[in-house]
N, C-alpha and C. Protein backbone atom coordinates (compact mmCIF):
# COMPACT_ATOMS: atom_id res chain seq x y z
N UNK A 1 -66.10 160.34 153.78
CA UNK A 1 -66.95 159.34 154.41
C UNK A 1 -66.10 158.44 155.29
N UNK A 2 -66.48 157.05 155.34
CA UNK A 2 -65.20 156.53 156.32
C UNK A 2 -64.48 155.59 155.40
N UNK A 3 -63.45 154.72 155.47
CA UNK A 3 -62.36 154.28 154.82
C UNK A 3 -63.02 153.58 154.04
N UNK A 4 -63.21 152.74 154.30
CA UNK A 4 -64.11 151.83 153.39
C UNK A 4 -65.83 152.10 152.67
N UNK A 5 -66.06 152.46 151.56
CA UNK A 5 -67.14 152.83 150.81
C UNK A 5 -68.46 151.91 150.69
N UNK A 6 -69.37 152.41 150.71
CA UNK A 6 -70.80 151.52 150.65
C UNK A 6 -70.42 151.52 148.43
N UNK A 7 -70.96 150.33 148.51
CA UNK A 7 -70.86 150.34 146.76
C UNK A 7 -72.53 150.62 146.56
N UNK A 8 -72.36 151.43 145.20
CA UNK A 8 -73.70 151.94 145.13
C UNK A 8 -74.54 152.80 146.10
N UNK A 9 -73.54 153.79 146.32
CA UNK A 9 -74.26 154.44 147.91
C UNK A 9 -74.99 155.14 147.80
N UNK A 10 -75.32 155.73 146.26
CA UNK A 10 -76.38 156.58 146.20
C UNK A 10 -77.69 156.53 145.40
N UNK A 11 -77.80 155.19 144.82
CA UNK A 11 -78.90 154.20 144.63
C UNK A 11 -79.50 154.21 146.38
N UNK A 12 -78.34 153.59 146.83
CA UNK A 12 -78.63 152.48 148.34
C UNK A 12 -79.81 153.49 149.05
N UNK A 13 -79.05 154.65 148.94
CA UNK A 13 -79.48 156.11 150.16
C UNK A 13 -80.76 155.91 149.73
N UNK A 14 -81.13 156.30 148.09
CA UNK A 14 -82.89 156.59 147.84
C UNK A 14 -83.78 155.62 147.96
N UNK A 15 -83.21 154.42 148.00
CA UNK A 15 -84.15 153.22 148.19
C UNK A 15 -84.48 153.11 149.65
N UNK A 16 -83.36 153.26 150.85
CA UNK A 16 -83.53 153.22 151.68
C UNK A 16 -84.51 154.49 152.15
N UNK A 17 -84.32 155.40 151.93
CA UNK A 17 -85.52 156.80 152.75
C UNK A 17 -86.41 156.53 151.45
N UNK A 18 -86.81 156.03 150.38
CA UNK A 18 -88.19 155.59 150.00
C UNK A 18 -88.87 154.56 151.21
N UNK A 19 -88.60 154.02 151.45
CA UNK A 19 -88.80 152.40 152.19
C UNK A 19 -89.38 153.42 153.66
N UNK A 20 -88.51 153.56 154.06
CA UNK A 20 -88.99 154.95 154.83
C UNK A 20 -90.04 155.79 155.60
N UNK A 21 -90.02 156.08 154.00
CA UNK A 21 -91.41 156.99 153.56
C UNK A 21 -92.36 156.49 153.95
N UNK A 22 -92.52 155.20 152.34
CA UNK A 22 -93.61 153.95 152.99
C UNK A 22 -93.66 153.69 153.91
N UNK A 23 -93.05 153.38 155.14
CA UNK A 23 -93.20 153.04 156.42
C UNK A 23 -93.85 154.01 157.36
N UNK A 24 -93.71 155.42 156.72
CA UNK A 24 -93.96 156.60 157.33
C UNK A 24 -93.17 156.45 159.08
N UNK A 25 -92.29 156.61 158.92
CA UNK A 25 -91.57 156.48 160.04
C UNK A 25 -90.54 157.86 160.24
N UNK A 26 -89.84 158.26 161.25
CA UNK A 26 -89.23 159.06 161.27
C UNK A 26 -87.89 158.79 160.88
N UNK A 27 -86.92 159.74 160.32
CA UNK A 27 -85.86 159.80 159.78
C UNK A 27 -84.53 159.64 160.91
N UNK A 28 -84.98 159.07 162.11
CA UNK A 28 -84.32 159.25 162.88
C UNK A 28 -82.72 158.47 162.65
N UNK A 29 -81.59 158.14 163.19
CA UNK A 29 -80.55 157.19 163.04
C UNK A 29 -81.03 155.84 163.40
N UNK A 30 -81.58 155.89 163.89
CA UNK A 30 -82.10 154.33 164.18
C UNK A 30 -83.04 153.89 163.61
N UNK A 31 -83.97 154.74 162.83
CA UNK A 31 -84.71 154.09 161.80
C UNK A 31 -84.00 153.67 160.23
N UNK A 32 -83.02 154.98 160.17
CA UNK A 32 -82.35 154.77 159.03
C UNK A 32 -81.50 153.27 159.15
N UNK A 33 -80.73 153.21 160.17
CA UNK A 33 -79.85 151.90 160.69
C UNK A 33 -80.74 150.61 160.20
N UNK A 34 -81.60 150.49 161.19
CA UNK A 34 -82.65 149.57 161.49
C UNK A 34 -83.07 149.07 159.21
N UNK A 35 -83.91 149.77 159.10
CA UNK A 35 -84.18 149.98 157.24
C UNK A 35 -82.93 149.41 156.90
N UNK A 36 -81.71 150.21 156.57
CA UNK A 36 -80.54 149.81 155.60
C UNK A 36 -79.86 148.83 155.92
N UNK A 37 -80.54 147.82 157.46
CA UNK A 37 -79.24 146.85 157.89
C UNK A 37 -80.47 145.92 157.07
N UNK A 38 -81.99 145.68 157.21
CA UNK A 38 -82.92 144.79 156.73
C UNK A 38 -82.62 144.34 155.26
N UNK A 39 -82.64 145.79 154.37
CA UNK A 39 -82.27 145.50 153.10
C UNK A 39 -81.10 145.39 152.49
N UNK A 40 -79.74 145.95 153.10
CA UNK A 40 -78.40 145.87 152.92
C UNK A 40 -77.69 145.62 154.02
N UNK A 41 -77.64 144.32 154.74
CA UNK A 41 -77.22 143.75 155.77
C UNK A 41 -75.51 144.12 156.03
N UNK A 42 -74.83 143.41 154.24
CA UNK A 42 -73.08 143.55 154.19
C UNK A 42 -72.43 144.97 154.64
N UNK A 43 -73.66 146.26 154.73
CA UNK A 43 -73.16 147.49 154.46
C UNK A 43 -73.52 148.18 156.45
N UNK A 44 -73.96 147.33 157.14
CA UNK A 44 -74.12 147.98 158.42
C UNK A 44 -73.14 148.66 159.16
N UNK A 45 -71.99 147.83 158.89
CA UNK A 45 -70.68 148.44 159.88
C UNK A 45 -70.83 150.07 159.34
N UNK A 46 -70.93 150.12 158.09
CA UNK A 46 -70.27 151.45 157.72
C UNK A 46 -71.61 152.39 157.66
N UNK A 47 -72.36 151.98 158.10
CA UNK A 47 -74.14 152.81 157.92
C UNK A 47 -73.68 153.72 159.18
N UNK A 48 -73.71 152.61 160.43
CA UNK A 48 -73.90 152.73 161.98
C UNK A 48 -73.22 154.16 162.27
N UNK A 49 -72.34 154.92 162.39
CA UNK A 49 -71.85 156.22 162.25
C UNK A 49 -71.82 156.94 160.88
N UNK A 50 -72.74 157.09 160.13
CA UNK A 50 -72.86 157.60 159.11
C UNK A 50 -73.62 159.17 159.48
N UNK A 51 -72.69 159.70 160.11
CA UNK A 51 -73.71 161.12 160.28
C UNK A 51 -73.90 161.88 159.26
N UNK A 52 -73.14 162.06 157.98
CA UNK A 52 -73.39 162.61 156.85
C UNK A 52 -74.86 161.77 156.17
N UNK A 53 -74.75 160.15 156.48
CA UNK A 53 -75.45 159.76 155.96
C UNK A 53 -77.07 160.65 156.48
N UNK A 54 -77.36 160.34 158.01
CA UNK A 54 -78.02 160.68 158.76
C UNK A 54 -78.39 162.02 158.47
N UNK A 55 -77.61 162.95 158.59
CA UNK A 55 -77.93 164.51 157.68
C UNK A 55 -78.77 164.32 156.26
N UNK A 56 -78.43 163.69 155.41
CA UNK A 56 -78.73 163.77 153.86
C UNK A 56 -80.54 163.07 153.99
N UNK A 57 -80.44 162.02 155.12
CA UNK A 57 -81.90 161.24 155.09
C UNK A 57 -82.86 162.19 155.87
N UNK A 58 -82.36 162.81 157.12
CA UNK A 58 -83.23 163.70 157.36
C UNK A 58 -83.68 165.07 156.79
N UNK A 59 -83.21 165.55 156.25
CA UNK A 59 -83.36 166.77 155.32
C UNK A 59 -83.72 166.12 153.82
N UNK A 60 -84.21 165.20 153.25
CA UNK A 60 -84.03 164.33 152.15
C UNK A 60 -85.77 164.28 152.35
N UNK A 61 -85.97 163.14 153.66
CA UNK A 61 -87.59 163.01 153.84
C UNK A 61 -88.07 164.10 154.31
N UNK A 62 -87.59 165.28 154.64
CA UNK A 62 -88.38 165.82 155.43
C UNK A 62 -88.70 167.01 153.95
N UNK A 63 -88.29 167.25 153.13
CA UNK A 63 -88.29 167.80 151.79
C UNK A 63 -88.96 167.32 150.95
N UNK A 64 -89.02 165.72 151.07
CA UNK A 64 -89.74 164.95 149.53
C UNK A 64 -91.17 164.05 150.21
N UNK A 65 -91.22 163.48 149.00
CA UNK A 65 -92.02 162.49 149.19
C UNK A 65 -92.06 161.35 148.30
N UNK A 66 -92.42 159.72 148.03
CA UNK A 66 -92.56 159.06 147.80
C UNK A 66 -92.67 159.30 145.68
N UNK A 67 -93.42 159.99 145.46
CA UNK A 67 -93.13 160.25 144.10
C UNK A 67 -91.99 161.47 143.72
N UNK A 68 -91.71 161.81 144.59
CA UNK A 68 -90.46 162.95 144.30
C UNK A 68 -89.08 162.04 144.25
N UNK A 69 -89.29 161.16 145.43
CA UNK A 69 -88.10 159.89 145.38
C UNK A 69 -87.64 159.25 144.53
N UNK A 70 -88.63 158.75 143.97
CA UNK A 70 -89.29 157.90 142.79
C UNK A 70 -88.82 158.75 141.61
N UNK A 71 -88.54 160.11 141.35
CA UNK A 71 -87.78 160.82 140.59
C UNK A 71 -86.67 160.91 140.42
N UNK A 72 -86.32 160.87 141.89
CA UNK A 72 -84.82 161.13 142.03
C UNK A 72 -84.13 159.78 141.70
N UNK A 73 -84.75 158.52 141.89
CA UNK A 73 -84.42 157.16 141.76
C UNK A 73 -83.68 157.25 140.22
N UNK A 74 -84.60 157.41 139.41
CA UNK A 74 -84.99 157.20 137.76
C UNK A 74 -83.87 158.52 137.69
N UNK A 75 -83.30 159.49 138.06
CA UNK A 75 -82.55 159.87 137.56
C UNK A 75 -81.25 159.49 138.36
N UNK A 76 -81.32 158.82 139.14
CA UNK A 76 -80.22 158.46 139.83
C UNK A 76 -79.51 157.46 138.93
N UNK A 77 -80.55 156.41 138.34
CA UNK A 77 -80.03 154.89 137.43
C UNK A 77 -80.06 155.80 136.33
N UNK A 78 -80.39 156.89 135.21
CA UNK A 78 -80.54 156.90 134.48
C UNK A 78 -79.04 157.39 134.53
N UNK A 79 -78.49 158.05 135.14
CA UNK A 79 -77.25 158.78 135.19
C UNK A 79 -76.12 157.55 135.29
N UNK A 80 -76.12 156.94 136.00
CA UNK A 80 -75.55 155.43 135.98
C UNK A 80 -75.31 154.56 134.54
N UNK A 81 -76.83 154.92 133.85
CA UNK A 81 -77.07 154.42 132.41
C UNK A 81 -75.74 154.82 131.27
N UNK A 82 -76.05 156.31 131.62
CA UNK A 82 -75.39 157.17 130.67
C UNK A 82 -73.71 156.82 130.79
N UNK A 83 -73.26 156.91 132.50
CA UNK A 83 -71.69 156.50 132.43
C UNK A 83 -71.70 154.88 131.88
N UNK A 84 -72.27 154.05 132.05
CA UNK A 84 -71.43 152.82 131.62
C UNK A 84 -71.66 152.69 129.86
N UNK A 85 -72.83 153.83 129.48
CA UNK A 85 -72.50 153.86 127.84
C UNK A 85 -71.04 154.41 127.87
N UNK A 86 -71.05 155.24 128.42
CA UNK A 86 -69.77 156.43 128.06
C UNK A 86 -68.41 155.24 128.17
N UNK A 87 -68.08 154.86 129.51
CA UNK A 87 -67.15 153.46 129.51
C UNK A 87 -67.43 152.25 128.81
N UNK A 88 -68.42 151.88 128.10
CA UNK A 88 -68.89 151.01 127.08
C UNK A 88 -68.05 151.20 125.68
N UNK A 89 -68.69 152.88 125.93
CA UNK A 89 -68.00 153.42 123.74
C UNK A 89 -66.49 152.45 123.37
N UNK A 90 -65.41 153.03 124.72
CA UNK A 90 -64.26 152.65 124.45
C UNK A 90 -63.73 151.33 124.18
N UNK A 91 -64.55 150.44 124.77
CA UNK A 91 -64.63 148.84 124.60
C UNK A 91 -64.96 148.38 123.40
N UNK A 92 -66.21 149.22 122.66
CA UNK A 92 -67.22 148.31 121.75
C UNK A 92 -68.40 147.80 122.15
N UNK A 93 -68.59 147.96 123.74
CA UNK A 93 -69.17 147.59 124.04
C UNK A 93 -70.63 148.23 123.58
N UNK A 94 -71.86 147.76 124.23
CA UNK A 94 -72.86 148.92 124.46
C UNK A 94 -73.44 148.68 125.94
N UNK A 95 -74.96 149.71 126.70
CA UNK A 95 -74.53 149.68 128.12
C UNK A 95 -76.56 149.80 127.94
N UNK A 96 -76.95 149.14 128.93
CA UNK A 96 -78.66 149.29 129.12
C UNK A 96 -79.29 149.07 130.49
N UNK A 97 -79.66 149.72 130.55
CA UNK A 97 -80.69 149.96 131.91
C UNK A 97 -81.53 149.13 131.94
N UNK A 98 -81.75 147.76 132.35
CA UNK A 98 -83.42 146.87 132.20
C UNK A 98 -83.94 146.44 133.12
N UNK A 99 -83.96 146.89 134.28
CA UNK A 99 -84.85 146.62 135.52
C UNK A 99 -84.41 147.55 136.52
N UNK A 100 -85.58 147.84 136.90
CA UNK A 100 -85.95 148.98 137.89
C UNK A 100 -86.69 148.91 139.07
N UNK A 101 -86.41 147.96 140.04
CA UNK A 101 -87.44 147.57 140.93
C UNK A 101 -87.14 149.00 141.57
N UNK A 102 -88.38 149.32 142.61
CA UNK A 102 -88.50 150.06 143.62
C UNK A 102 -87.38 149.91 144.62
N UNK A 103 -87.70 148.76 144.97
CA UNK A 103 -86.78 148.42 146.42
C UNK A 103 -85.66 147.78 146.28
N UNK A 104 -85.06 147.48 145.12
CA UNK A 104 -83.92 146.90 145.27
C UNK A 104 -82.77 147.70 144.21
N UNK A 105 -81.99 147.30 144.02
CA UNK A 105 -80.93 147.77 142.97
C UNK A 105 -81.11 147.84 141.56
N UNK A 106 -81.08 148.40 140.56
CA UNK A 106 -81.28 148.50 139.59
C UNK A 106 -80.30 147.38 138.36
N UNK A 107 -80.55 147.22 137.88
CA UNK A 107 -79.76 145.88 136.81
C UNK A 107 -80.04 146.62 135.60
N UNK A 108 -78.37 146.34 135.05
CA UNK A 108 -77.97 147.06 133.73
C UNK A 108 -77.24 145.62 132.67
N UNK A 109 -77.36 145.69 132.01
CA UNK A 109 -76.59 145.11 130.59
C UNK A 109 -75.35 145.62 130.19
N UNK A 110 -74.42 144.87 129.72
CA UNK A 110 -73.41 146.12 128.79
C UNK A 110 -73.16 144.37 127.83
N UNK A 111 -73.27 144.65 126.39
CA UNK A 111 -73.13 143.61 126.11
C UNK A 111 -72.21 144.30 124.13
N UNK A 112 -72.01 143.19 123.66
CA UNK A 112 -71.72 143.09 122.31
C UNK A 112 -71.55 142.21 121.26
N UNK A 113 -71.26 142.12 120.23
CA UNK A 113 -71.65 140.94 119.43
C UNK A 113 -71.31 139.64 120.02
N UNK A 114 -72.28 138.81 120.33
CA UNK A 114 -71.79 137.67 121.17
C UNK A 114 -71.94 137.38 122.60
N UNK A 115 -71.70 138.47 123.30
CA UNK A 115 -71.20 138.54 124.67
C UNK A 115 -72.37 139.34 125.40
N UNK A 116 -72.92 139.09 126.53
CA UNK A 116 -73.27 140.05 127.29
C UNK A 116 -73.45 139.43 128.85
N UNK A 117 -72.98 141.10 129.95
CA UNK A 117 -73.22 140.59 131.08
C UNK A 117 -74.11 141.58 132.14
N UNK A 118 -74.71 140.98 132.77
CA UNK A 118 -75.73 141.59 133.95
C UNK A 118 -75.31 142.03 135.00
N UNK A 119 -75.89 143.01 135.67
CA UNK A 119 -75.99 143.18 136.89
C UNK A 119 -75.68 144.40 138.09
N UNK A 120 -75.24 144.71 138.77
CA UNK A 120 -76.00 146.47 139.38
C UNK A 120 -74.92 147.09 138.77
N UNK A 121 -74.78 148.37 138.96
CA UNK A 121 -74.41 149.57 138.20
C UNK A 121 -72.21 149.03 138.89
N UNK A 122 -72.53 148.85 140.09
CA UNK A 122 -70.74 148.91 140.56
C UNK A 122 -70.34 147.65 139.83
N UNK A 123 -71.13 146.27 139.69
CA UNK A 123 -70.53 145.39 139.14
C UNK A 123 -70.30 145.47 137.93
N UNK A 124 -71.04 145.91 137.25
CA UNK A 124 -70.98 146.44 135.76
C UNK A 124 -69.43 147.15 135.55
N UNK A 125 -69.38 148.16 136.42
CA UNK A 125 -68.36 149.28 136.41
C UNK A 125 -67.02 148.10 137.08
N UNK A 126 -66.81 147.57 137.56
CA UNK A 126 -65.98 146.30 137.71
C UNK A 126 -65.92 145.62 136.06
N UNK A 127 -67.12 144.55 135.67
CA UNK A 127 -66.97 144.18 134.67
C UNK A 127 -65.75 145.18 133.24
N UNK A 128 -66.60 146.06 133.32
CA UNK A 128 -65.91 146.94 132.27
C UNK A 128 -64.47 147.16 132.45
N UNK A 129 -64.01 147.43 133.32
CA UNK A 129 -62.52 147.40 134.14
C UNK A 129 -61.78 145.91 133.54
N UNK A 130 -62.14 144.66 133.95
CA UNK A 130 -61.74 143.46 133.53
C UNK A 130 -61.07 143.63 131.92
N UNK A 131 -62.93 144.12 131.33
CA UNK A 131 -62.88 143.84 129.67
C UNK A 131 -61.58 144.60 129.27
N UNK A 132 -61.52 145.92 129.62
CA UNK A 132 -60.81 146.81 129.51
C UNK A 132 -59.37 146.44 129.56
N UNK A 133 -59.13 145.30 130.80
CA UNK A 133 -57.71 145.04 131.26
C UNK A 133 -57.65 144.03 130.19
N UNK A 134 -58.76 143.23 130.00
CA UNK A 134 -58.25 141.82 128.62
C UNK A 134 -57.82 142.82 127.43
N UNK A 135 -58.62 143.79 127.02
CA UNK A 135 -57.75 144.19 125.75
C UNK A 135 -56.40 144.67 125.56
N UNK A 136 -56.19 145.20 126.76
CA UNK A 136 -54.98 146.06 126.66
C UNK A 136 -54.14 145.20 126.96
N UNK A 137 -54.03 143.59 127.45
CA UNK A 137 -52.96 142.54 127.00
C UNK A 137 -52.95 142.24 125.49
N UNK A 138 -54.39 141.80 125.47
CA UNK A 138 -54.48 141.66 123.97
C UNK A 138 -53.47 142.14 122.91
N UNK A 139 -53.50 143.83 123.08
CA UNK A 139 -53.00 144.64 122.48
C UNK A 139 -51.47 144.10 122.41
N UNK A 140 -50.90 144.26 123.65
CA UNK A 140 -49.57 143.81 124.29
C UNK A 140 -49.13 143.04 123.34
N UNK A 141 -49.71 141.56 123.38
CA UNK A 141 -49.39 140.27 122.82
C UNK A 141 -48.82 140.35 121.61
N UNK A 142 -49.56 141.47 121.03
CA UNK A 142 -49.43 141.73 119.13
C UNK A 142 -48.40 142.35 118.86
């Protein structure tokens, strides 16, 4: 892709060609642009020559539809779900999926006795990284 990564790029992609859909608009680069700069403004530089992106949205809508999306969404976060259990186990942590809007990013939990923190699937995957780095001083210290 190009140097710098869209976070959450493949949440971002299905929300954006849902939105799309609804709009019933064409898959063109400039509709895709136009859509992903409205709802993900920080991520335009790296949209704007996205011809892979542009490939995946036009062959994407021109294949699905609005409840097929809507499938792919729910297994898109559910898969998301499953890794931050999996990076959870090693912590103690545990990891939950609890909001699912249509149009926006999905919000997860990872919490444990005491403690818990919110919020989309990359920050989460950040969070866990942190927790991860506090124990292994922890460890150190002892």
């Amino acid at each position: 892709m190009m140097n710098k990564r869209i976070i959450n790029y493949n949440e971002k992609k299905v929300i954006v060609a849902r939105q799309i859909m609804i709009l019933n608009m064409e898959s063109a680069p400039e509709n895709v642009i136009t859509e992903w700069e409205k709802m993900y403004p920080k991520d335009i530089d790296r949209v704007r020559d996205n011809t892979e992106l542009f490939d995946w949205m036009a062959k994407f809508i021109r294949n699905n539809n609005v409840k097929s999306c809507n499938a792919l969404l729910a297994r898109v976060r559910n898969k998301q779900e499953k890794i931050l259990r999996t990076k959870c186990k090693y912590i103690g942590y545990g990891a939950k999926l609890v909001d699912c809007p249509k149009n926006e990013l999905a919000k997860y939990i990872i919490f444990t006795r005491g403690k818990k923190y919110s919020g989309n699937y990359n920050s989460m995957c950040c969070m866990i990284g942190r927790i991860r780095e506090d124990l292994r001083l922890k460890e150190k210290e002892q």
